[in-house]
Protein backbone atom coordinates (compact mmCIF):
# COMPACT_ATOMS: atom_id res chain seq x y z
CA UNK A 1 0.00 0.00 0.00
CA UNK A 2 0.98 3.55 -0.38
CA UNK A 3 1.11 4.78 3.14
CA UNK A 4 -0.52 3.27 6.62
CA UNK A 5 -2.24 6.98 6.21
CA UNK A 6 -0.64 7.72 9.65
CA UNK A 7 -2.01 11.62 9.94
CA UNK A 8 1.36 13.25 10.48
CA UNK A 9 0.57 16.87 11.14
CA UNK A 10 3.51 19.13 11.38
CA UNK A 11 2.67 23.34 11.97
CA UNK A 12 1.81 23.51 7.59
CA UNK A 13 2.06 27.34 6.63
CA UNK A 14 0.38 28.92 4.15
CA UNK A 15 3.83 29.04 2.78
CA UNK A 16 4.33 25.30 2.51
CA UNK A 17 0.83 25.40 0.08
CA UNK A 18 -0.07 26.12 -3.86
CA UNK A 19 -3.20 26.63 -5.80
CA UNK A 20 -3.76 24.19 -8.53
CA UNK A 21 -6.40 23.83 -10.96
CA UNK A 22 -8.93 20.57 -11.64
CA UNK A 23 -6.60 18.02 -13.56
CA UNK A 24 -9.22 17.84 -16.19
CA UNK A 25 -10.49 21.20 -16.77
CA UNK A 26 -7.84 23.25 -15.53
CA UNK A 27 -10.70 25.40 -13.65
CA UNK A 28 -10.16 26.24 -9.75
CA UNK A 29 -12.68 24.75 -8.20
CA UNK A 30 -15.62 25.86 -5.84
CA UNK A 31 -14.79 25.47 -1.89
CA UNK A 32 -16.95 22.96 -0.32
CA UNK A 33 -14.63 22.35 3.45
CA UNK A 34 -11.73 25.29 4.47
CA UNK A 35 -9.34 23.14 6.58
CA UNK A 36 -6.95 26.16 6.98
CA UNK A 37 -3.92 26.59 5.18
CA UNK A 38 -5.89 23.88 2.95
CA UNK A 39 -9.01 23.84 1.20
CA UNK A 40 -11.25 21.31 -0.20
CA UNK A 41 -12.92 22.24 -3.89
CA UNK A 42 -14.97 21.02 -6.63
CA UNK A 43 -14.41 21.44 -10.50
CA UNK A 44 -18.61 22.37 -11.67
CA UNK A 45 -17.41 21.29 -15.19
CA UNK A 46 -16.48 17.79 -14.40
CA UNK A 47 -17.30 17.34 -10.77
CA UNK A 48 -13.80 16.69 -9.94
CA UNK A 49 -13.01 17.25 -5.94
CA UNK A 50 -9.62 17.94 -4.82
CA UNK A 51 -7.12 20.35 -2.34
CA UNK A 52 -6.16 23.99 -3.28
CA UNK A 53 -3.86 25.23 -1.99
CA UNK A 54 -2.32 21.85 -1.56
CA UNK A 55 1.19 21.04 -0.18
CA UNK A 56 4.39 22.05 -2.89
CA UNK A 57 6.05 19.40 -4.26
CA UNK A 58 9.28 19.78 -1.57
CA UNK A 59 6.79 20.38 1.44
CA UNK A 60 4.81 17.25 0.54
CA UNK A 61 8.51 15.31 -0.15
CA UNK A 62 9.11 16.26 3.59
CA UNK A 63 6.25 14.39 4.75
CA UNK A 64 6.95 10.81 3.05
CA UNK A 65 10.02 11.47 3.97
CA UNK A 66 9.58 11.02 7.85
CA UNK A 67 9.95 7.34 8.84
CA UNK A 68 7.01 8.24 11.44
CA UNK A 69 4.71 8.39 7.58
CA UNK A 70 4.73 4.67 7.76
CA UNK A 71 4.60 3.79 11.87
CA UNK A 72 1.38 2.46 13.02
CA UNK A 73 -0.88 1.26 10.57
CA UNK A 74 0.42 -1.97 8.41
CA UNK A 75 4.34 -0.49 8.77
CA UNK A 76 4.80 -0.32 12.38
CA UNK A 77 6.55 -2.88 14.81
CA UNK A 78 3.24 -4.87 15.20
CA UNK A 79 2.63 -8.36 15.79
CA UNK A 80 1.81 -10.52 12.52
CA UNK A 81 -1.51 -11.17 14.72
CA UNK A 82 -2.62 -7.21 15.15
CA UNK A 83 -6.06 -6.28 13.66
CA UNK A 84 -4.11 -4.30 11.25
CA UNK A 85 -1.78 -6.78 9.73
CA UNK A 86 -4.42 -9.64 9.90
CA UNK A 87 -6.14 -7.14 7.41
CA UNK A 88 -3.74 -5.95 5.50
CA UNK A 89 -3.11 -10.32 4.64
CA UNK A 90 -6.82 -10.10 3.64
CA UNK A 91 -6.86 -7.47 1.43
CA UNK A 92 -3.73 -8.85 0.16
CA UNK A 93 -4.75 -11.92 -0.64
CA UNK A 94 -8.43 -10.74 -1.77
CA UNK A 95 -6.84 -8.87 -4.46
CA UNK A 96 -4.23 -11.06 -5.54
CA UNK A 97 -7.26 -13.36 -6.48
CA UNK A 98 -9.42 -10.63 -8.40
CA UNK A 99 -6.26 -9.67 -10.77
CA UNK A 100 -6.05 -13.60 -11.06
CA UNK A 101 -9.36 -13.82 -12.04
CA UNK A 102 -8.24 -11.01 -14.96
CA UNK A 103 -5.02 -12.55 -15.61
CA UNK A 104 -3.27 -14.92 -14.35
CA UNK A 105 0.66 -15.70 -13.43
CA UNK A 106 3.19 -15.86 -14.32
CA UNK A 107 3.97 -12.75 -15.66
CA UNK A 108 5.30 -9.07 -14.78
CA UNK A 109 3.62 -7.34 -11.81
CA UNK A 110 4.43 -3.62 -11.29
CA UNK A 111 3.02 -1.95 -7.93
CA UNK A 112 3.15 2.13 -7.82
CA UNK A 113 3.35 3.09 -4.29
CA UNK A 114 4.45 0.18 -2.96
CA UNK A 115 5.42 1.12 0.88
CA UNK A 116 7.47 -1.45 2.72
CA UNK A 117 6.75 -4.01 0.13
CA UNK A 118 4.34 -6.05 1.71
CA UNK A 119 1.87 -6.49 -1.22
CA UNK A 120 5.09 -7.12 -3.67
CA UNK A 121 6.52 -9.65 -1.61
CA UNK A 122 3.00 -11.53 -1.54
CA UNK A 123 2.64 -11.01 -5.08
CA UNK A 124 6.11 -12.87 -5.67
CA UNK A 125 5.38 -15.64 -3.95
CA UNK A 126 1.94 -15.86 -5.52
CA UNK A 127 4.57 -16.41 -8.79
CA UNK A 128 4.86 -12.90 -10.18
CA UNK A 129 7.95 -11.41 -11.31
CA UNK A 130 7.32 -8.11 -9.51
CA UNK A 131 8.51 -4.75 -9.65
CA UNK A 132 8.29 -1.52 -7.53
CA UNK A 133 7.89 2.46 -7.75
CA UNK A 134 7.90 4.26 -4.12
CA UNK A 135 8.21 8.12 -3.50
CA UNK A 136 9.24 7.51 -0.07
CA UNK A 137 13.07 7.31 0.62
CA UNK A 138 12.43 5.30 3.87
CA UNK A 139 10.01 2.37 2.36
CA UNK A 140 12.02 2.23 -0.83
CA UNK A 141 15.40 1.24 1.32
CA UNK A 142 13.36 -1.03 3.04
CA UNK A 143 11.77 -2.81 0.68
CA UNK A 144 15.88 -3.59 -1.22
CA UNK A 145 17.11 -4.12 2.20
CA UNK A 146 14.92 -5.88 3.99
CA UNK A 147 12.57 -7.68 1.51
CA UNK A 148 15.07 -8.00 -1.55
CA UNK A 149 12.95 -6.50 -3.62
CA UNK A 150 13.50 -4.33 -7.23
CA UNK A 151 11.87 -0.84 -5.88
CA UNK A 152 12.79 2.42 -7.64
CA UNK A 153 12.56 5.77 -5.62
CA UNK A 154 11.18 8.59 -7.21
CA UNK A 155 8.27 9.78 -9.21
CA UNK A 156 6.75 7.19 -11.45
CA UNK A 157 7.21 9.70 -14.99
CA UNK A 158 10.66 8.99 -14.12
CA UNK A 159 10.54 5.00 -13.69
CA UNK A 160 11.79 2.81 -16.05
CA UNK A 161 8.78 2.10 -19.00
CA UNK A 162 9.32 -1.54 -18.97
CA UNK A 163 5.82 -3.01 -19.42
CA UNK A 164 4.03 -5.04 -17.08
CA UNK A 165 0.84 -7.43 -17.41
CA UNK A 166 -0.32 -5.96 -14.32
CA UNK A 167 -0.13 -2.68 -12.85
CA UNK A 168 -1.64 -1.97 -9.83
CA UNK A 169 -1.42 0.76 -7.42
CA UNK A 170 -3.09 0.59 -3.69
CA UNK A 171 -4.24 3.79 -2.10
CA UNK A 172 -1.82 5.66 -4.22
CA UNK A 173 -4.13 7.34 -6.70
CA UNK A 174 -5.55 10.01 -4.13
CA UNK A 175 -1.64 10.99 -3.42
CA UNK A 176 -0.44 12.03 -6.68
CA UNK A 177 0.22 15.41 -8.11
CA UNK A 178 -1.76 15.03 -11.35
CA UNK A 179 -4.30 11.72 -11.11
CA UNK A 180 -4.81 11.97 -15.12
CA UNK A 181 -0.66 12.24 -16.00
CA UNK A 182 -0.72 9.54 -13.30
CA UNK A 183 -2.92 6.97 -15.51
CA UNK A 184 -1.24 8.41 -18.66
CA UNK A 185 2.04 7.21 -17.25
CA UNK A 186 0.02 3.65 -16.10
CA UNK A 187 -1.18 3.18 -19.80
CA UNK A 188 2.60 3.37 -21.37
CA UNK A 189 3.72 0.70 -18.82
CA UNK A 190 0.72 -1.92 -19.48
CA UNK A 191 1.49 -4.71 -21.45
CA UNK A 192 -1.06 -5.72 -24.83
CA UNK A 193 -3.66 -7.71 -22.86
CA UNK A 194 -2.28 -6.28 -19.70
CA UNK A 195 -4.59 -5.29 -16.52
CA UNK A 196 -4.55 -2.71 -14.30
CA UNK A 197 -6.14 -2.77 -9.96
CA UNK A 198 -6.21 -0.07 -8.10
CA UNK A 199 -7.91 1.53 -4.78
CA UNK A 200 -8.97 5.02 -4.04
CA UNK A 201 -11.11 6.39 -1.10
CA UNK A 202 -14.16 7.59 -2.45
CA UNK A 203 -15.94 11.00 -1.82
CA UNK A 204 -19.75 9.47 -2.21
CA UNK A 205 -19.21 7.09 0.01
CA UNK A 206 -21.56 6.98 2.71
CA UNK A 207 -19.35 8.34 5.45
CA UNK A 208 -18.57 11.01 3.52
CA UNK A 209 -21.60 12.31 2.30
CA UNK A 210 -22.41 11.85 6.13
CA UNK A 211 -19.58 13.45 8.11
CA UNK A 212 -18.82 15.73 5.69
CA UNK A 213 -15.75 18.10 6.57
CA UNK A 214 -15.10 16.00 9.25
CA UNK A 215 -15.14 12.59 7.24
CA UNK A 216 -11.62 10.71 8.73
CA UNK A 217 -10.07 9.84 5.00
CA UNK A 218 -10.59 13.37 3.92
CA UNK A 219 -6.86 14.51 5.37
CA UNK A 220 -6.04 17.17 3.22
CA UNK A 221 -2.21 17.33 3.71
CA UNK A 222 -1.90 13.47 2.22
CA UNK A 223 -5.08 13.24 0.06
CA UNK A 224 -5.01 15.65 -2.61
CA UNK A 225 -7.91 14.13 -4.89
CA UNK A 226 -11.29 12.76 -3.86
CA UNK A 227 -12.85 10.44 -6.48
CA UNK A 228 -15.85 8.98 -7.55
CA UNK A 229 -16.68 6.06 -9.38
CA UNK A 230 -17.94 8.56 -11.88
CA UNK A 231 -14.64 10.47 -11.94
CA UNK A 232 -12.65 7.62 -11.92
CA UNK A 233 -14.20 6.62 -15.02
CA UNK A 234 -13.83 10.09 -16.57
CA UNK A 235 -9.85 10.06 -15.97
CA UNK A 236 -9.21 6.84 -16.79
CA UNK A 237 -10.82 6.99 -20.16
CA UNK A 238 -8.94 10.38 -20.74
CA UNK A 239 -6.08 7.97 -20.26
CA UNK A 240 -6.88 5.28 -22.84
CA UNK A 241 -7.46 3.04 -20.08
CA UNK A 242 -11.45 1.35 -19.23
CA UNK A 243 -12.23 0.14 -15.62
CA UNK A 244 -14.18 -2.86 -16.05
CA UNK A 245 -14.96 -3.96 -12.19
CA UNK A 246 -15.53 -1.86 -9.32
CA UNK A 247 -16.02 -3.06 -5.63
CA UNK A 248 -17.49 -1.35 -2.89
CA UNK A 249 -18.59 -3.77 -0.52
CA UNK A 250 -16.40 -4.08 2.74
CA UNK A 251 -17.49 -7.45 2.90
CA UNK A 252 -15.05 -8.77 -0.58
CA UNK A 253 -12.07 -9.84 0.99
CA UNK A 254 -10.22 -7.39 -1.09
CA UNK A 255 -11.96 -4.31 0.43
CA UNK A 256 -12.57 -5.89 3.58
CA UNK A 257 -13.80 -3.78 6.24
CA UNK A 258 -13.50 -0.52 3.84
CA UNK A 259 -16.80 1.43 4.12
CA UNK A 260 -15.38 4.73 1.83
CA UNK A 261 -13.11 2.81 -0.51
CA UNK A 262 -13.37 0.87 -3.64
CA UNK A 263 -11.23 -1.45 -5.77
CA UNK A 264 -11.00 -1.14 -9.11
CA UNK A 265 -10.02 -3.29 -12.16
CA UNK A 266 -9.40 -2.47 -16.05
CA UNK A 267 -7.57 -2.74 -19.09
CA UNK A 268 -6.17 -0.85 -21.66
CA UNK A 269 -8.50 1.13 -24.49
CA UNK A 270 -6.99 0.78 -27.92
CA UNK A 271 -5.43 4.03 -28.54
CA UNK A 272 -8.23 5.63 -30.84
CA UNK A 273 -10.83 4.58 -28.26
CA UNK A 274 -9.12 7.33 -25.86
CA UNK A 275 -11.29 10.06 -25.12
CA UNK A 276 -10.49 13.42 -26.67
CA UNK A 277 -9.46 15.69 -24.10
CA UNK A 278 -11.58 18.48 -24.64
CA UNK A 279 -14.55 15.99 -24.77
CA UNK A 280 -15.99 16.15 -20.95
CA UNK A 281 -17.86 12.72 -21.48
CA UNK A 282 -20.96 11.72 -19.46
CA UNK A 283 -21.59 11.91 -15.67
């Protein structure tokens, strides 16, 4: 996974923020929550939610930097018995089998995000040949170090563009500067017949719509993007990519106990199925 979303909450400035515009439209948004020196918008073109100002790129590299990001949670010094790493096995092994139900090893497994490794080293001994990208200096070292594993550090438009017959990319999606690039970058690395899994909080979820501003994934320092299935749709076709399976219910193994996420599974579009850009598409 991408991060035990540990809320880390050093004294953020207004200088440590940017605006930014809707990754789709380019328009600023309409405020819907002020979580001061953040705030929470929504594009009324697309319907696209996400932070401005947000953290800058170095302010936001300081915080995956700490080693404290990945304490607690699935990263910590916990027993393999804790109610957190008995999950994290189920989700891991709930969505090893839906991406075998899509395609099946052996074959090339690339994660994006992939933390301390734990999904990667499951994934290799489910028979993948597998493959990592991890902004975070600490759970990239970890990962070689500790696990053995092939994890490059950095952003994922610099990665190497080897393809993959599955990419997948675990609470990772809601992180990343530019959600749209993001997929763009996704759909260069997937192999012809490849798949793609993925999972993303989601802002109509039911504790969202009910808690609102106070919903507890909405952490506006780490999440920068709040989806919908409908949005996810929207971005990924911009990307020449098609989700084809979408689960919701926390009671799937692979979304177990996950009342405001979803998992998601697609493919590639042929190239001249892509959506054109300045085509908005249905909602």
């Amino acid at each position: 996974m991408a991060t035990s979303d540990v809320l880390i909450e050093p004294l953020w400035r207004a200088g440590d923020t940017e605006p930014v515009g809707c990754c789709v439209c380019g328009l600023p948004g309409t405020p819907l929550y002020q979580q001061p020196p953040f705030g929470v918008v929504q594009c009324q073109v697309c319907r696209m939610v996400f932070v401005s100002p947000r953290l800058t790129p170095t302010a936001l590299q300081r915080l995956y930097d700490q080693p404290a990001y990945f304490e607690g949670g699935v990263y910590g010094t916990q027993s393999p018995l804790s109610p957190a790493m008995l999950l994290q096995r189920a989700w891991t092994a709930g969505r090893l089998r839906e991406i075998r139900s899509h395609r099946a090893p052996p074959g090339r497994l690339l994660e994006i995000g992939s933390g301390y490794g734990l999904f990667l080293a499951a994934a290799r001994e489910a028979g993948w040949q597998v493959r990592g990208v991890e902004l975070s200096r600490t759970g990239a070292e970890h990962s070689v170090s500790a696990r053995k594993l092939d994890v490059f550090c950095g952003q994922l438009a610099q990665a190497p563009r080897d393809l993959a017959d599955v990419v997948c990319f675990w609470d990772t999606l809601e992180h990343v500067p530019d959600p749209l690039e993001f997929l763009r970058q996704v759909r260069l690395r997937l192999a012809p017949a490849g798949v793609f899994a993925l999972s993303v909080p989601y802002f109509s979820s039911l504790p969202s719509r009910i808690l609102r501003s106070k919903w507890w994934t909405l952490k506006p320092e780490q999440h920068i993007w709040h989806l919908t299935p409908a949005t996810l749709q929207l971005i990924a076709a911009r990307a020449g990519l098609a989700i084809t399976s979408v689960i919701t219910s926390p009671l799937r193994c692979a979304n177990a106990g996950r009342t405001d996420s979803l998992v998601a599974i697609g493919r590639a579009l042929p190239l001249e199925q892509a959506l054109n850009p300045t085509d908005q598409g249905a909602l």
